[in-house]
Protein backbone atom coordinates (compact mmCIF):
# COMPACT_ATOMS: atom_id res chain seq x y z
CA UNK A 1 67.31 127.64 163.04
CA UNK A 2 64.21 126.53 162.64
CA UNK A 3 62.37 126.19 159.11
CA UNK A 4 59.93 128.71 159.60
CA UNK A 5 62.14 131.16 161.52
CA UNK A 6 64.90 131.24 159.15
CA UNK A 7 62.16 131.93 156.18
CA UNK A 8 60.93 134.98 158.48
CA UNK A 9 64.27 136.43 159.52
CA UNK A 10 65.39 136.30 155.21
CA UNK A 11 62.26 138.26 154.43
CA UNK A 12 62.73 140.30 156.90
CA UNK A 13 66.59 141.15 155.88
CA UNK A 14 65.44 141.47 152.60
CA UNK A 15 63.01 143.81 152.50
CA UNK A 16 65.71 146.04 153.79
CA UNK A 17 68.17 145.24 151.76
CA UNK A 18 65.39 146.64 149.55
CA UNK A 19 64.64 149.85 150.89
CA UNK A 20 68.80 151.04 150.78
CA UNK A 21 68.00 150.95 146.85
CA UNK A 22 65.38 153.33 146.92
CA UNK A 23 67.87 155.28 150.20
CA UNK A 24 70.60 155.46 147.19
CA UNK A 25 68.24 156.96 144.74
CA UNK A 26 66.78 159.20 147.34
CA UNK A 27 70.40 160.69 148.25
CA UNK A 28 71.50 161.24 144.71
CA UNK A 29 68.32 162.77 143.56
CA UNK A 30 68.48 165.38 146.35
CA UNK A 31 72.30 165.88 145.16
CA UNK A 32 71.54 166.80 141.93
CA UNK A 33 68.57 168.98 142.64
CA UNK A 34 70.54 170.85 144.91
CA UNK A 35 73.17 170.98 142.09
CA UNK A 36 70.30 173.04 140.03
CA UNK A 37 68.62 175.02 142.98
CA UNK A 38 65.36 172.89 142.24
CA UNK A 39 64.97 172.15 145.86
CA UNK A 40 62.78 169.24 147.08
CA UNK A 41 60.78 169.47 144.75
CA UNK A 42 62.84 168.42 142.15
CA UNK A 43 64.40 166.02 144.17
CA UNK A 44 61.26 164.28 144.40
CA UNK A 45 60.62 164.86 140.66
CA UNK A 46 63.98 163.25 139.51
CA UNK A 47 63.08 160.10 141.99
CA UNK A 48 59.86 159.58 139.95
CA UNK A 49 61.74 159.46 137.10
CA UNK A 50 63.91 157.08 138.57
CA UNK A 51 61.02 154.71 139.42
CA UNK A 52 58.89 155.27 136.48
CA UNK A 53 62.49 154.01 134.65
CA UNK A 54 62.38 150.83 136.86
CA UNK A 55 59.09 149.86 136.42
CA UNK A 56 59.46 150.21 132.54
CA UNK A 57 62.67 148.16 132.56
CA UNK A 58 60.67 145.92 135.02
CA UNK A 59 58.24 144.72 132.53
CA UNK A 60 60.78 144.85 129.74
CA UNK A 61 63.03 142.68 131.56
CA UNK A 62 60.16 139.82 132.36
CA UNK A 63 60.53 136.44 131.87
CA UNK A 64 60.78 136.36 128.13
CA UNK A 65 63.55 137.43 127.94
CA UNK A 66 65.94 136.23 130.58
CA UNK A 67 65.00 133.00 129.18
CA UNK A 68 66.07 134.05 125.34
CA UNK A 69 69.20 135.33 126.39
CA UNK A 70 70.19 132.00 128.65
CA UNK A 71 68.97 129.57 125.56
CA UNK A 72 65.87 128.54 127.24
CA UNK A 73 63.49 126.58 125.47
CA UNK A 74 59.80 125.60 126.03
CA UNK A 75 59.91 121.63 127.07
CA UNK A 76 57.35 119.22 125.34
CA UNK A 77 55.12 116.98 127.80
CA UNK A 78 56.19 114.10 125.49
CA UNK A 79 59.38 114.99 125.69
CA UNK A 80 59.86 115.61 129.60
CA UNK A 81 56.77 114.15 130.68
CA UNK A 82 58.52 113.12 134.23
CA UNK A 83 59.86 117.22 134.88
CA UNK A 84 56.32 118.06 133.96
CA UNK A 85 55.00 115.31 136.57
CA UNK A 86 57.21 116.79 139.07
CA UNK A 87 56.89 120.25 138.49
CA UNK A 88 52.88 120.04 138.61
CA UNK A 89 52.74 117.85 141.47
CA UNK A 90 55.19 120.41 143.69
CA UNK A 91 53.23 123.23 142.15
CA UNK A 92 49.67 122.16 143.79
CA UNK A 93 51.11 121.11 147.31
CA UNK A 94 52.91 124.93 146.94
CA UNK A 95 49.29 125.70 146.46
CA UNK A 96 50.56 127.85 143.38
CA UNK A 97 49.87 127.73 139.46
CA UNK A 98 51.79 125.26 137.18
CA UNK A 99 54.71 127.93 135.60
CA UNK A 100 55.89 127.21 132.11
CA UNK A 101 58.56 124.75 131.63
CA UNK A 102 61.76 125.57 130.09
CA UNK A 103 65.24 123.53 129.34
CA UNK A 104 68.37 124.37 128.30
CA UNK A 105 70.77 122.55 126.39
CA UNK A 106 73.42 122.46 129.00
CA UNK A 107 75.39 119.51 130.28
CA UNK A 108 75.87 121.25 133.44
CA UNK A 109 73.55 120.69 136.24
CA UNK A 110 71.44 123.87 136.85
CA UNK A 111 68.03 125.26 137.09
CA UNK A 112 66.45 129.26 137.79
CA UNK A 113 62.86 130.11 138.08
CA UNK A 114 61.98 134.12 136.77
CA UNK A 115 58.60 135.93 136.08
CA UNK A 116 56.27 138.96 137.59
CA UNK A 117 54.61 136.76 139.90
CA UNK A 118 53.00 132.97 140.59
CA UNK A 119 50.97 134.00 137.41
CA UNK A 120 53.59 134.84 135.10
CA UNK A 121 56.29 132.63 136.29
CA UNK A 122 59.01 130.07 134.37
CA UNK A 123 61.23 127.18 135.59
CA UNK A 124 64.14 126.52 133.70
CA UNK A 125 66.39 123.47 134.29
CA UNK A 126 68.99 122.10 132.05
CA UNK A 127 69.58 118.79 130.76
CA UNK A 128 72.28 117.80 132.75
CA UNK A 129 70.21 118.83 135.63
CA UNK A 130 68.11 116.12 134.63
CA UNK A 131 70.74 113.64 133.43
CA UNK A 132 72.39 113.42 137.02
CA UNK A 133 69.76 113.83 139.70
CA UNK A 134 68.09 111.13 140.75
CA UNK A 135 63.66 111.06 142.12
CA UNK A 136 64.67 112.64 145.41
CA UNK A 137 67.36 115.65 144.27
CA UNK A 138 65.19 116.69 141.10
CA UNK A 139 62.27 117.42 143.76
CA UNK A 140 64.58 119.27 145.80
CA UNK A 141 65.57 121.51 143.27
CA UNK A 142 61.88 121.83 141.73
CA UNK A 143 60.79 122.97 144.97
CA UNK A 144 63.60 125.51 145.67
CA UNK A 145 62.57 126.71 142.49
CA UNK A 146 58.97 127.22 143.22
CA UNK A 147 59.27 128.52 146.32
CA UNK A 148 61.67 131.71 144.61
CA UNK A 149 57.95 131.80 142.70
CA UNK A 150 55.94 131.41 146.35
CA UNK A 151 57.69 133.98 148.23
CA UNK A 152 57.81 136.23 145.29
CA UNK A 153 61.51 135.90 145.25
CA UNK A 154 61.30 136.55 141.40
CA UNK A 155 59.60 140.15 141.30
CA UNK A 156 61.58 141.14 143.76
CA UNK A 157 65.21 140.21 141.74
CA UNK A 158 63.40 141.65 138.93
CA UNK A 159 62.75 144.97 140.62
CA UNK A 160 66.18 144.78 142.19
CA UNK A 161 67.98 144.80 138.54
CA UNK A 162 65.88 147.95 137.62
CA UNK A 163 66.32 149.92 140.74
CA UNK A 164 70.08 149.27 139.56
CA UNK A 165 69.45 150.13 136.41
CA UNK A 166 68.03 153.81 137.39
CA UNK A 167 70.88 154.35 140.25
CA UNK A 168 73.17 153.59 137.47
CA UNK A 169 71.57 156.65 134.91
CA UNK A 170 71.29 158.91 138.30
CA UNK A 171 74.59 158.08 138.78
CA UNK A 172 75.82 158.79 135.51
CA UNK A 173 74.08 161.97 135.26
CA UNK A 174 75.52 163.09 138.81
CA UNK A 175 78.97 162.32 137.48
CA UNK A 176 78.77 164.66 134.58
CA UNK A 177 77.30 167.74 135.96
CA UNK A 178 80.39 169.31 136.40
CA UNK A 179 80.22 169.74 131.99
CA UNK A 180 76.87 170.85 132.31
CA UNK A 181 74.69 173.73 133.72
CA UNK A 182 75.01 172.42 137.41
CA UNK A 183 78.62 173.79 137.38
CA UNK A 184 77.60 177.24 136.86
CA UNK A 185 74.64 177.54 139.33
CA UNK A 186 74.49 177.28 143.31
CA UNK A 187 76.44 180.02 144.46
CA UNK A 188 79.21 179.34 146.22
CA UNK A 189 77.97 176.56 147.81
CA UNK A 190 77.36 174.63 144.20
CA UNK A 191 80.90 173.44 144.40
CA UNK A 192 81.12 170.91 147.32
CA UNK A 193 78.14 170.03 146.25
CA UNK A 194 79.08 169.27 142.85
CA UNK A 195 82.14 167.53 144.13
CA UNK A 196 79.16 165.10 146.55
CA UNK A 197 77.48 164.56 143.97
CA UNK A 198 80.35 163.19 141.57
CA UNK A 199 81.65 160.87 144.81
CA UNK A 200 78.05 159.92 145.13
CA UNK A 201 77.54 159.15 141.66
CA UNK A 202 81.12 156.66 141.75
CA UNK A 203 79.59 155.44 144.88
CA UNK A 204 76.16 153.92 144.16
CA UNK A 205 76.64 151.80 141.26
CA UNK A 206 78.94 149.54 143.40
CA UNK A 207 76.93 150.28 146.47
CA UNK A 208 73.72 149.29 144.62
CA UNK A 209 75.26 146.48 143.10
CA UNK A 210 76.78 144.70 146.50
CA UNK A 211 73.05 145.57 147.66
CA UNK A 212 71.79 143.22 144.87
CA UNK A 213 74.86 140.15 145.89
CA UNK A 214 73.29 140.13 149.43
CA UNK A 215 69.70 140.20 148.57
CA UNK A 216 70.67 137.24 146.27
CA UNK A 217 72.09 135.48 149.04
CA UNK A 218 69.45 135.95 151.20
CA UNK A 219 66.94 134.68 148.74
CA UNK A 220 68.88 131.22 147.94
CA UNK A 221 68.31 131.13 152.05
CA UNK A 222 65.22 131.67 152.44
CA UNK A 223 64.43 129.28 149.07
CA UNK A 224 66.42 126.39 150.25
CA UNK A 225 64.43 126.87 153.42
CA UNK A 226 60.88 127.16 152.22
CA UNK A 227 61.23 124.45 149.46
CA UNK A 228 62.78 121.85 151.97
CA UNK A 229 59.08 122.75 154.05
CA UNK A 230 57.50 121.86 150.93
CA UNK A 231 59.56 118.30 150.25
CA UNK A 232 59.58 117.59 153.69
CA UNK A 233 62.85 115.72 152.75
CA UNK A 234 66.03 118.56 153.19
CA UNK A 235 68.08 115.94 152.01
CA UNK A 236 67.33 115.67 149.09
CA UNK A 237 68.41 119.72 147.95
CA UNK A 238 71.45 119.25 150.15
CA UNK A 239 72.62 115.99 148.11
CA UNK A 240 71.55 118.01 144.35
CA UNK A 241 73.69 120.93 145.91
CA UNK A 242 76.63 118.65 146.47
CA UNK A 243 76.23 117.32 142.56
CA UNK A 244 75.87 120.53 141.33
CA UNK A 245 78.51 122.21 143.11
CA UNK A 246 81.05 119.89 141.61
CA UNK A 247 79.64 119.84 138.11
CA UNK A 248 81.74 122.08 135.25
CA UNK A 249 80.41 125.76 134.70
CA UNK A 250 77.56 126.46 132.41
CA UNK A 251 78.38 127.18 128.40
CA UNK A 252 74.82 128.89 127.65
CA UNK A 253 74.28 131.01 130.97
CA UNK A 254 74.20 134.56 130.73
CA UNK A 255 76.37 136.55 133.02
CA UNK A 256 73.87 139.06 134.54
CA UNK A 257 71.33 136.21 135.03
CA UNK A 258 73.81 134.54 137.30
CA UNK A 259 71.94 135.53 140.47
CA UNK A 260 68.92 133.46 139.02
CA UNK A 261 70.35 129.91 139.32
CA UNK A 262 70.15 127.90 142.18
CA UNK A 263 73.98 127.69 141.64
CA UNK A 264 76.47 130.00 140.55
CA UNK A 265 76.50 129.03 136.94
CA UNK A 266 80.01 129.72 136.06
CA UNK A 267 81.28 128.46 139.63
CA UNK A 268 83.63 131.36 139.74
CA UNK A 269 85.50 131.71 143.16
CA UNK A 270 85.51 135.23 144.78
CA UNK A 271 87.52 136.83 147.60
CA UNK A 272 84.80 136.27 150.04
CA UNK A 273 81.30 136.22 150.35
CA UNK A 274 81.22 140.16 149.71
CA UNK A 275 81.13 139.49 145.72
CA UNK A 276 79.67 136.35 144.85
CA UNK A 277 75.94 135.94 143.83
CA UNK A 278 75.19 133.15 145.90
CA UNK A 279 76.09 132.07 149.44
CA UNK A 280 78.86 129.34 150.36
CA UNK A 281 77.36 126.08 149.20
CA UNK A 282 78.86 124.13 152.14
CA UNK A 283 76.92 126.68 154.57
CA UNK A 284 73.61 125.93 152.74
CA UNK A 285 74.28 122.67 152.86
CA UNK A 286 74.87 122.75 156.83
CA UNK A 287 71.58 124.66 157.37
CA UNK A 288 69.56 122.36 155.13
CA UNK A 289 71.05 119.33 156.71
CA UNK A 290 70.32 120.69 160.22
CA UNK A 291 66.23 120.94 159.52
């Protein structure tokens, strides 16, 4: 697939990948509300809750501290005057502003950009990253990188761990309502109801969370893709991937930021695709050696 048509047809998947987040909350906010006779309305009350929740825990989450928690630390110009070079140069022919640099203390090959927007953005990169690429692979990774910060790819894995963070209270309030007024009220119709909304609330936290896998994999996609349009050399990502993919697991990553990272940090090996964070590294490999 072409370059440009693979970018599209990501976005596209992604943004509804997206909107069964908000389809989850939707479902178990009318549950519970019918659980209390509040009707629409308070179906529509409890999902404003739910979003005010995940843009709170939106901001909260930012940049700051996703990099505290993976030992991220601001980079020097004297110190890493050649990342800087490379990070500024990418940055203007991505036609977006220089992010703050960040490296970790890692001698595992790595690298995750995170932030609001091209505004408020980060790349981090660890020093093995930079201890075993050569010119040509560093670019390739800078520019995968950037272009998570281009397409917005950041806000919207930001977003994506809040929405899960307010299915998972909407879930956990669903799941005790049968110790709590909702048991008592409804008529006779409150029990199957009840009994929804407890197999509802079991539901969507692993619902939600597969929802978050695949928009992950879709992203690396549609990253790989865009940032090989900005190198103009696909090679060069494909032969980092092959490095990094064979390099030991992280010691300083933090588990929940493992969607971040260009790589699975902790190269764990799931039973299929269905679980893991990022896609196959041989089939991103294929697709960036085909452009």
């Amino acid at each position: 697939m072409e370059i440009y048509e693979q970018t599209t047809s990501n976005r596209r998947k992604s943004w509804l990948l997206l909107l069964v987040f908000f389809a989850i909350m939707f479902v178990l906010g009318v549950l519970i509300s019918m659980s209390f006779d509040a009707g629409m309305f308070g179906a529509v009350a409890i999902m404003v809750f739910a979003l005010i929740y995940a843009v709170v825990m939106y901001y909260w989450l930012g940049s700051t501290l996703i990099l505290s928690v993976n030992k991220a630390h601001e980079a020097k110009r004297k110190d890493y005057l050649h990342l800087f070079n490379t990070v500024e140069g990418l940055s203007i022919a991505a036609g977006i502003p220089v992010p703050k640099i960040y490296v970790i203390k890692d001698k595992s090959p790595n690298a995750f950009a995170t932030g609001r927007d091209p505004k408020h953005a980060s790349v981090a990169v660890t020093t093995g990253l930079l201890e075993r690429l050569n010119r040509m692979e560093l670019e390739g990774v800078i520019a995968h990188e950037l272009s998570h910060i281009k397409n917005y790819d950041i806000r919207f894995t930001m977003l994506a761990i809040a929405l899960i963070g307010a299915i998972g209270i909407l879930a956990g309030f669903a799941t005790r309502m049968w110790w709590y007024g909702g048991r008592g009220r409804g008529g006779k119709g409150a029990g199957p109801i009840i009994i929804i909304a407890i197999i509802a609330g079991i539901l969507a936290p692993f619902i939600a969370q597969l929802v978050k896998l695949a928009i992950s994999r879709k992203r690396e996609y549609m990253a790989d893709a865009t940032g090989a349009l900005l190198t103009r050399y696909p090679q060069g990502l494909a032969d980092a991937l092959k490095k990094i993919s064979k390099a030991e697991p992280m010691k300083s990553a933090d588990e929940t930021s493992a969607p971040l990272y260009i790589v699975n940090p902790f190269g764990k090996k799931f039973i299929g695709n269905l679980y893991s964070t990022h896609p196959p590294i041989e089939d991103r490999i294929k697709a960036l050696e085909k452009m």
